[in-house]
Protein backbone atom coordinates (compact mmCIF):
# COMPACT_ATOMS: atom_id res chain seq x y z
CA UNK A 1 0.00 0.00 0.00
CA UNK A 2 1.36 3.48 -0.72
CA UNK A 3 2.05 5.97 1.60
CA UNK A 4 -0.72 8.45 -0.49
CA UNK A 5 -3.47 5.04 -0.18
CA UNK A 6 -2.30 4.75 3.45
CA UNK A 7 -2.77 8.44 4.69
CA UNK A 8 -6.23 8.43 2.47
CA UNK A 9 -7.36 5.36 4.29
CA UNK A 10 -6.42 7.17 8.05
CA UNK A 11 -8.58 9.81 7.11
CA UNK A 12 -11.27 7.87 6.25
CA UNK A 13 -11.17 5.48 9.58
CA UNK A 14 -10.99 9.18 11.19
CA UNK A 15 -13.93 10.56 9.67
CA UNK A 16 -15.70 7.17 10.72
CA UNK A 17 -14.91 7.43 14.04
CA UNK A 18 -15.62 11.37 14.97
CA UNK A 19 -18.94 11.38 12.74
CA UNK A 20 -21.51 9.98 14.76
CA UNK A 21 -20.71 12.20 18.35
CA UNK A 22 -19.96 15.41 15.29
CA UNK A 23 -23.92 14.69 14.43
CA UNK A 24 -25.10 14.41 17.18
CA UNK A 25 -23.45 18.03 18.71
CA UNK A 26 -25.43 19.26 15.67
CA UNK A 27 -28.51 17.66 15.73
CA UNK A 28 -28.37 19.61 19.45
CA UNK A 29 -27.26 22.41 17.99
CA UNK A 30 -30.22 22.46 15.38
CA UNK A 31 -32.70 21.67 17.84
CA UNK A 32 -31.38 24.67 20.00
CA UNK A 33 -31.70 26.92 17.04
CA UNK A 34 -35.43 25.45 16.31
CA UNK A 35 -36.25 26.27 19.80
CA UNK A 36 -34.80 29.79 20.13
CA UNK A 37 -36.85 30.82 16.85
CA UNK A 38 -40.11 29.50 18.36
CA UNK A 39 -40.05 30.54 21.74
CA UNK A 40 -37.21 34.07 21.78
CA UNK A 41 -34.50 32.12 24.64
CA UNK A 42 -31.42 32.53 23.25
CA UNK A 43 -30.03 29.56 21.55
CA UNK A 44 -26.14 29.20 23.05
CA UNK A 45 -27.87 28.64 26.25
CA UNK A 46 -30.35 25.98 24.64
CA UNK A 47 -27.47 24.47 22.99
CA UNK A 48 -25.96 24.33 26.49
CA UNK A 49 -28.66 22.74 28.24
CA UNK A 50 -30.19 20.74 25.66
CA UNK A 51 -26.22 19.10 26.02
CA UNK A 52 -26.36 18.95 29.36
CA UNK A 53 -29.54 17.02 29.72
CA UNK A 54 -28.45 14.54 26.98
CA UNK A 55 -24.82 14.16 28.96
CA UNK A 56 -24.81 10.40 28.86
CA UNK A 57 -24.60 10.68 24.88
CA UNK A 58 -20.53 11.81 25.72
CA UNK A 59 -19.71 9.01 28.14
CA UNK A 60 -17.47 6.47 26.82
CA UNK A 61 -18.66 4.94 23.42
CA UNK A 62 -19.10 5.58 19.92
CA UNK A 63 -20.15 9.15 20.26
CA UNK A 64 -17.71 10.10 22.62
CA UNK A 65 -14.49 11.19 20.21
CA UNK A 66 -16.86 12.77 17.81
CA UNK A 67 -18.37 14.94 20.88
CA UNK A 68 -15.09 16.36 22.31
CA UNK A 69 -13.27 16.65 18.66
CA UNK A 70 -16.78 19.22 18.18
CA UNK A 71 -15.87 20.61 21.67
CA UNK A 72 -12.91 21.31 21.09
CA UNK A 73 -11.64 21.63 17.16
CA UNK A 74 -15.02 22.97 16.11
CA UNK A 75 -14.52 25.44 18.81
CA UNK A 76 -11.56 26.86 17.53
CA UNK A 77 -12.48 26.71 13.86
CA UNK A 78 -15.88 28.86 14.85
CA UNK A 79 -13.26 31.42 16.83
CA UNK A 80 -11.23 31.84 14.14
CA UNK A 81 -14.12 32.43 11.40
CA UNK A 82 -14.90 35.58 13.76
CA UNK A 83 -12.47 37.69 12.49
CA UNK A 84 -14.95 38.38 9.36
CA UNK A 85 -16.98 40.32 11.01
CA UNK A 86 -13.87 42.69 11.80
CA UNK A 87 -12.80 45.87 9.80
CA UNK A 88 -10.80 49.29 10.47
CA UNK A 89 -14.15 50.76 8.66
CA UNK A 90 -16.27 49.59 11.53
CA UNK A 91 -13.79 51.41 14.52
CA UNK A 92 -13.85 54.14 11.71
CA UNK A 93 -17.29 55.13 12.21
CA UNK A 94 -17.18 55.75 16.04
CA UNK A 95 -14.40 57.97 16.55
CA UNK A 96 -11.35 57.76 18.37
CA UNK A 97 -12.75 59.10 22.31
CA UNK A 98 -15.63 55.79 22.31
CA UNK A 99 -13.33 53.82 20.76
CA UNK A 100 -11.00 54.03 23.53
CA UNK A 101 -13.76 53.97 26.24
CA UNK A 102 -14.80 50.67 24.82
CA UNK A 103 -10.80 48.93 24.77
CA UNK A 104 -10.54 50.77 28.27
CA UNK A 105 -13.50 49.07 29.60
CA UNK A 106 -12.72 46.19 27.87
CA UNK A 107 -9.02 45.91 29.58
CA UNK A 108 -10.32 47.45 32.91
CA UNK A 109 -12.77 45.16 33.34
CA UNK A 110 -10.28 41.76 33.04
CA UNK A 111 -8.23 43.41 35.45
CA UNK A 112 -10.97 44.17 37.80
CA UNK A 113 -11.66 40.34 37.55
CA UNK A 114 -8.48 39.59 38.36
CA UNK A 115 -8.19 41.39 41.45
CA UNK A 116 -11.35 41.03 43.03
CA UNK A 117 -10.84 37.03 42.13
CA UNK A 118 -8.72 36.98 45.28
CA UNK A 119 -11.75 38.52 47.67
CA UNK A 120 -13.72 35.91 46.07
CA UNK A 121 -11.52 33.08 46.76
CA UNK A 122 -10.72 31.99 43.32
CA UNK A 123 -7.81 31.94 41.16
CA UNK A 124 -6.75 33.83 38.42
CA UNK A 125 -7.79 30.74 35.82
CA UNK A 126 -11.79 31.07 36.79
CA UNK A 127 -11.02 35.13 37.42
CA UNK A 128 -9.66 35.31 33.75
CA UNK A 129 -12.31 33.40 32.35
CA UNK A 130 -15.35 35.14 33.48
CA UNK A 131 -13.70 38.61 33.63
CA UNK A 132 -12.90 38.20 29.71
CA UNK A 133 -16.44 37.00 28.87
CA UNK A 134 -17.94 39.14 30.28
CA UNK A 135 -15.60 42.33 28.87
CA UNK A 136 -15.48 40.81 25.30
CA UNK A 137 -18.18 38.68 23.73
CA UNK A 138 -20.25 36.99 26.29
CA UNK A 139 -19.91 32.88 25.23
CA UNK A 140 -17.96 33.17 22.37
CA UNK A 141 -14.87 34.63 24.29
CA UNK A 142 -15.95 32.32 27.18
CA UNK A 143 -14.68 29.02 24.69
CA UNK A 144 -11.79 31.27 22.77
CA UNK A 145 -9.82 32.20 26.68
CA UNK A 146 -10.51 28.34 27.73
CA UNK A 147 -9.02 27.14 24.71
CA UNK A 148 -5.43 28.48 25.71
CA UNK A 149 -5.84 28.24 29.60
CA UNK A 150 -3.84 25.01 31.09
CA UNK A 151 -6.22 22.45 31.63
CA UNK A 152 -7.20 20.60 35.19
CA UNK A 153 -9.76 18.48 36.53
CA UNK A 154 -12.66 21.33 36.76
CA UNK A 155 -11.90 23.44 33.36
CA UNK A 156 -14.80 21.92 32.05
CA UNK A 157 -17.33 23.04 35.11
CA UNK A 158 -15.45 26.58 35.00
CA UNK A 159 -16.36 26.85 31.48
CA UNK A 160 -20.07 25.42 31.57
CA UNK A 161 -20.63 27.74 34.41
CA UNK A 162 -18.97 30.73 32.65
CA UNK A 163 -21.50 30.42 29.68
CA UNK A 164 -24.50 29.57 31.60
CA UNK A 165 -23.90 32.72 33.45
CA UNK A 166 -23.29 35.78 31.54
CA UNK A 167 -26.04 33.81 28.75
CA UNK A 168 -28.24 34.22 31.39
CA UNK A 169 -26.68 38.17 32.87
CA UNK A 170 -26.88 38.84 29.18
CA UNK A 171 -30.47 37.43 28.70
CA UNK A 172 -31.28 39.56 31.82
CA UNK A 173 -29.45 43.08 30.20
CA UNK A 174 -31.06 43.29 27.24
CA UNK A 175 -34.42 43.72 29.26
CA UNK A 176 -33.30 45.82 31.61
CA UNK A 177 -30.54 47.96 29.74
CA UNK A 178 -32.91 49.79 27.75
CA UNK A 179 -34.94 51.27 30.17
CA UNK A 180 -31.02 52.66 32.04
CA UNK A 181 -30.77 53.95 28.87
CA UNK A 182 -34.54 56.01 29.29
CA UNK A 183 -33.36 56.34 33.16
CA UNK A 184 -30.42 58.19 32.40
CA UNK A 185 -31.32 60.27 29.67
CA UNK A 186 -28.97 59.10 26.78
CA UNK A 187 -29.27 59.94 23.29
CA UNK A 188 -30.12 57.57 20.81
CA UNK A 189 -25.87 57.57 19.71
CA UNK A 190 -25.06 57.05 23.77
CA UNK A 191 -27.39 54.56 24.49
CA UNK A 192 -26.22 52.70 21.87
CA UNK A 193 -22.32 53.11 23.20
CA UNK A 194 -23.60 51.99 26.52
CA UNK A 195 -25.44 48.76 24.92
CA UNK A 196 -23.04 47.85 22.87
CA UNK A 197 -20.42 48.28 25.49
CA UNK A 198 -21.72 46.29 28.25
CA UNK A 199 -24.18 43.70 27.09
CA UNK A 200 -22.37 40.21 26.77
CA UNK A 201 -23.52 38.37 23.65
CA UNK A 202 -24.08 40.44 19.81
CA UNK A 203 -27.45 38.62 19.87
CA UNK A 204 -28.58 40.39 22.71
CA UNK A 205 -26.91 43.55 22.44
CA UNK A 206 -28.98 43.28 18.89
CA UNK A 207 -32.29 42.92 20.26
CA UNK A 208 -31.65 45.64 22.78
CA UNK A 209 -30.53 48.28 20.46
CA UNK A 210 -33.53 47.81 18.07
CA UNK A 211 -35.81 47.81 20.87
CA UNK A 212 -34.96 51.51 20.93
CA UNK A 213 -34.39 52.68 17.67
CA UNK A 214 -32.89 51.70 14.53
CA UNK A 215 -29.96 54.60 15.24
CA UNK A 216 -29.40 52.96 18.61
CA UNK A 217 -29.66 49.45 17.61
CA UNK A 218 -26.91 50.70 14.37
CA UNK A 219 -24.31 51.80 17.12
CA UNK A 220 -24.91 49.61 19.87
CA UNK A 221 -24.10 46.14 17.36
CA UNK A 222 -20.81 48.51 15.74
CA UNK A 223 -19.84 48.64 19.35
CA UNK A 224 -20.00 45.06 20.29
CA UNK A 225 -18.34 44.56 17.03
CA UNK A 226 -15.73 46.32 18.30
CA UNK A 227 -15.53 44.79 21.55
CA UNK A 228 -15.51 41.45 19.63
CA UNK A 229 -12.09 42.92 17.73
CA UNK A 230 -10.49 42.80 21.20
CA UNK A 231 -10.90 39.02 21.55
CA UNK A 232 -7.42 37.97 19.03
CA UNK A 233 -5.48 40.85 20.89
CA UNK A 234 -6.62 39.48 24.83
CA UNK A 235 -6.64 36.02 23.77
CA UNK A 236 -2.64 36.18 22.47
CA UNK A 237 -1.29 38.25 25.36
CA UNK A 238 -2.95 36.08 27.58
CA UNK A 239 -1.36 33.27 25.93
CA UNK A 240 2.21 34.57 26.03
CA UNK A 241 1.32 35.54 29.87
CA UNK A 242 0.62 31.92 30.45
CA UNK A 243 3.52 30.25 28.94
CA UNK A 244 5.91 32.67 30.66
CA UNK A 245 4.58 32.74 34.09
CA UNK A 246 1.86 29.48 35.14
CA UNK A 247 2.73 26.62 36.36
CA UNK A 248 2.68 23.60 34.03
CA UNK A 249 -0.61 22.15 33.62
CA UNK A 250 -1.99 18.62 35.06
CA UNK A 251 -1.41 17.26 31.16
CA UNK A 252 2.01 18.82 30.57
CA UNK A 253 0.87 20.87 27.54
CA UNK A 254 1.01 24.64 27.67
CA UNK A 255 -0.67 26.88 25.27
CA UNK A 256 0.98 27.03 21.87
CA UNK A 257 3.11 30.43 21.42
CA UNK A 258 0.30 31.51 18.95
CA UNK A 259 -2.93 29.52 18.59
CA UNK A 260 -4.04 28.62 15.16
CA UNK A 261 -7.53 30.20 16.03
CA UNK A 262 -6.21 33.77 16.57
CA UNK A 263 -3.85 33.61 13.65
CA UNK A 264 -7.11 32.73 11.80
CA UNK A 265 -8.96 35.46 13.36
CA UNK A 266 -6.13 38.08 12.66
CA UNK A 267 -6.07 36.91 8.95
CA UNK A 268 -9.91 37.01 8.19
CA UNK A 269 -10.04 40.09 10.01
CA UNK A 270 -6.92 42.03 8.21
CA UNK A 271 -8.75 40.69 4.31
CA UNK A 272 -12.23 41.62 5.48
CA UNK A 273 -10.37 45.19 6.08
CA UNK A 274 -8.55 45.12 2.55
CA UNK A 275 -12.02 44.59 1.46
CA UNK A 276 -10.72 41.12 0.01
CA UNK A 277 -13.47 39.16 1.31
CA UNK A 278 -17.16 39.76 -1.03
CA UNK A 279 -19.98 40.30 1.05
CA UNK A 280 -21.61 37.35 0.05
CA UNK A 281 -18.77 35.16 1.86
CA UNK A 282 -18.61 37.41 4.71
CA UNK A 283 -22.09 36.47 5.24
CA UNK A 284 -21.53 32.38 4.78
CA UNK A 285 -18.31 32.94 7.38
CA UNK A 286 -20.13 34.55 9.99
CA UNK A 287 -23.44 32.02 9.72
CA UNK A 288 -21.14 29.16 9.80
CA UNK A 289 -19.25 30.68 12.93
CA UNK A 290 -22.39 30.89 14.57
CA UNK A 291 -22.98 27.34 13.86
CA UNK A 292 -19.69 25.81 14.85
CA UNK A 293 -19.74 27.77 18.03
CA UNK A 294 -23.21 26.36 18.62
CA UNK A 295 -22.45 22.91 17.75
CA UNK A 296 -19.59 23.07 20.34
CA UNK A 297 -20.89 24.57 23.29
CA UNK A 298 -23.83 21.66 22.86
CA UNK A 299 -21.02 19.23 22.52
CA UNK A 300 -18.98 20.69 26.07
CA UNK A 301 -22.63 20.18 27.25
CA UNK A 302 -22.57 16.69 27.17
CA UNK A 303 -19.42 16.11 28.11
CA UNK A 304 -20.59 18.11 31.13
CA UNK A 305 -22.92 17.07 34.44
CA UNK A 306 -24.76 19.69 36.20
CA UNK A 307 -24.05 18.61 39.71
CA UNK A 308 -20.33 19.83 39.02
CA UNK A 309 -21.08 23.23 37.52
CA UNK A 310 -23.58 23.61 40.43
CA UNK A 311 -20.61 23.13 43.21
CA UNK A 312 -18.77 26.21 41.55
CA UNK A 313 -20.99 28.06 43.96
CA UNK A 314 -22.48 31.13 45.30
CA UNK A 315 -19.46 33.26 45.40
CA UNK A 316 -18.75 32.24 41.47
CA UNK A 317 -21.80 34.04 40.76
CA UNK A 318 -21.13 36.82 43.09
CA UNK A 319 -17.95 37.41 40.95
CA UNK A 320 -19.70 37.16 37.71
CA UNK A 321 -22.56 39.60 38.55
CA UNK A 322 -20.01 42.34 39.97
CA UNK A 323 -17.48 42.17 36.65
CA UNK A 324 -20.72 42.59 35.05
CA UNK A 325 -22.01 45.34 37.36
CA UNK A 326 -17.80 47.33 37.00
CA UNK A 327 -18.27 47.24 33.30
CA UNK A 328 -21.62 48.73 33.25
CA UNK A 329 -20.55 51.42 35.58
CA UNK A 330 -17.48 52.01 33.73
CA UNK A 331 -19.09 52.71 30.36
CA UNK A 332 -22.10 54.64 31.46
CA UNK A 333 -19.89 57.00 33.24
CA UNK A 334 -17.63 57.57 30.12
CA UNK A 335 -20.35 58.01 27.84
CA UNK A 336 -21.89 60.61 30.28
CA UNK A 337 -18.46 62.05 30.29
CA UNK A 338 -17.63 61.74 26.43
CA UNK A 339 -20.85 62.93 25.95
């Protein structure tokens, strides 16, 4: 047999073996979309539970390589096809005084997490985590920072509990954001800053700007786009942080020097900015990130059992709700501010 017949046939026992736990992370992950549409709950945190309460499917057996190959390579790929959405156009259109109100709350808030991690009793792996969801993109950065943090026996839980939480925080913002923004007095532009700066996940920040008006709902998603851009940038200097200073992790393998998902990420973005990329494509890129990412949180689901993520604990959610709570603050007082 030649070496070209034997790599062919490798690839083909591969394929075999990952496809049936690959379909069924996206039969979940089509029934969580089906769902969302039908009854307006957004569909990462479907995904999620829908995994969750199917768990059994990622013990040990013929699903089970399929389901963490989705949880983890599928990730990655979904990550990486982010970067379309990027361009220097969008930061453009804001102006340079929100645009650095939105990196500044961005950075302040991962540093707030990291410090009040300590009062909280955690370390800086869980503080990291839920500090840089909730500053960048909500789930989405959630799976991109636990892709490069060194793994241990309760990454998994930290990362279930991560998404569950600012899904649900963001869930809860989008409500209640909107009438801040009537509280407070913004403009249509600054309640769209404030929206867009502090909401977790796009879909939400989406459905709040609308909610207002089409001017808000226009700035508030450019915004979030923005605070999306940030993810590559946090996501390598974390890395390099990590390899330099943590200890080894429980599996001997530290973060690569620069993950293949950010150099992905960095690429898509820099053509979609060179206006390389038709629109058309940039459309297919971003649907099919959407669906990777929701085919791989529903396979982390069931490789997942709720009893763990439960034991993360009171003061876990005391931590996520006051990162959430700093960034909020922080952006509504610049925008009053900034005017």
């Amino acid at each position: 047999m030649s070496e070209a017949t034997a790599s062919i046939a490798n690839l083909r026992g591969q394929a075999q073996r990952l496809a049936p736990g690959i379909a069924v992370s996206v039969l979940v992950a089509i029934t969580a979309q089906f769902l969302a549409e039908h009854y307006a709950t957004p569909a990462m945190l479907l995904a999620l539970l829908l995994g969750i309460a199917v768990n059994f499917l990622g013990e040990e057996g013929a699903n089970a390589p399929g389901i963490a190959f989705s949880a983890r390579s599928l990730l990655r790929l979904g990550v990486a096809l982010l970067g379309v959405r990027i361009s220097v156009d969008l930061m453009a259109d804001l102006g340079a005084e929100l645009i650095g109100l939105v990196i500044a709350g961005v950075l302040c808030t991962i540093l707030f997490g990291l410090a009040i991690g300590k009062v909280f009793g955690h370390k800086w792996r869980f503080s990291l985590l839920t500090a840089g969801s909730v500053a960048i993109c909500g789930a989405s950065a959630a799976m991109a920072i636990s892709a490069i943090l060194p793994k241990d026996e309760r990454s998994e839980e930290r990362l279930i509990f991560t998404v569950l939480g600012v899904t649900v925080l963001s869930t809860i913002a989008m409500i209640a954001y909107p009438i801040l923004v009537e509280t407070f007095g913004l403009d249509e532009r600054q309640g769209g800053v404030f929206l867009g700066g502090t909401i977790h996940d796009v879909a939400q920040v989406v459905g709040a700007g609308f909610s207002i008006s089409e001017t808000t709902g226009d700035t508030a998603t450019l915004v979030k786009l923005i605070r999306v851009s940030m993810l590559a940038p946090v996501v390598l200097v974390a890395s390099l942080l990590i390899r330099r200073f943590a200890d080894a992790p429980i599996d001997g393998k530290r973060p690569p020097l620069l993950p293949g998902f950010v150099i992905g990420f960095l690429v898509l973005a820099a053509l979609n900015s060179l206006h390389l990329i038709p629109a058309s494509a940039v459309l297919f890129l971003s649907q099919a990130s959407r669906w990777l990412l929701l085919t791989a949180i529903a396979a982390v689901g069931m490789k997942t059992h709720l009893k763990e993520v439960l034991s993360v604990g009171r003061l876990a959610i005391a931590q996520i709700v006051a990162e959430t709570l700093f960034i909020a603050v922080f952006i509504l007082a610049g925008v009053k501010l900034i005017g």
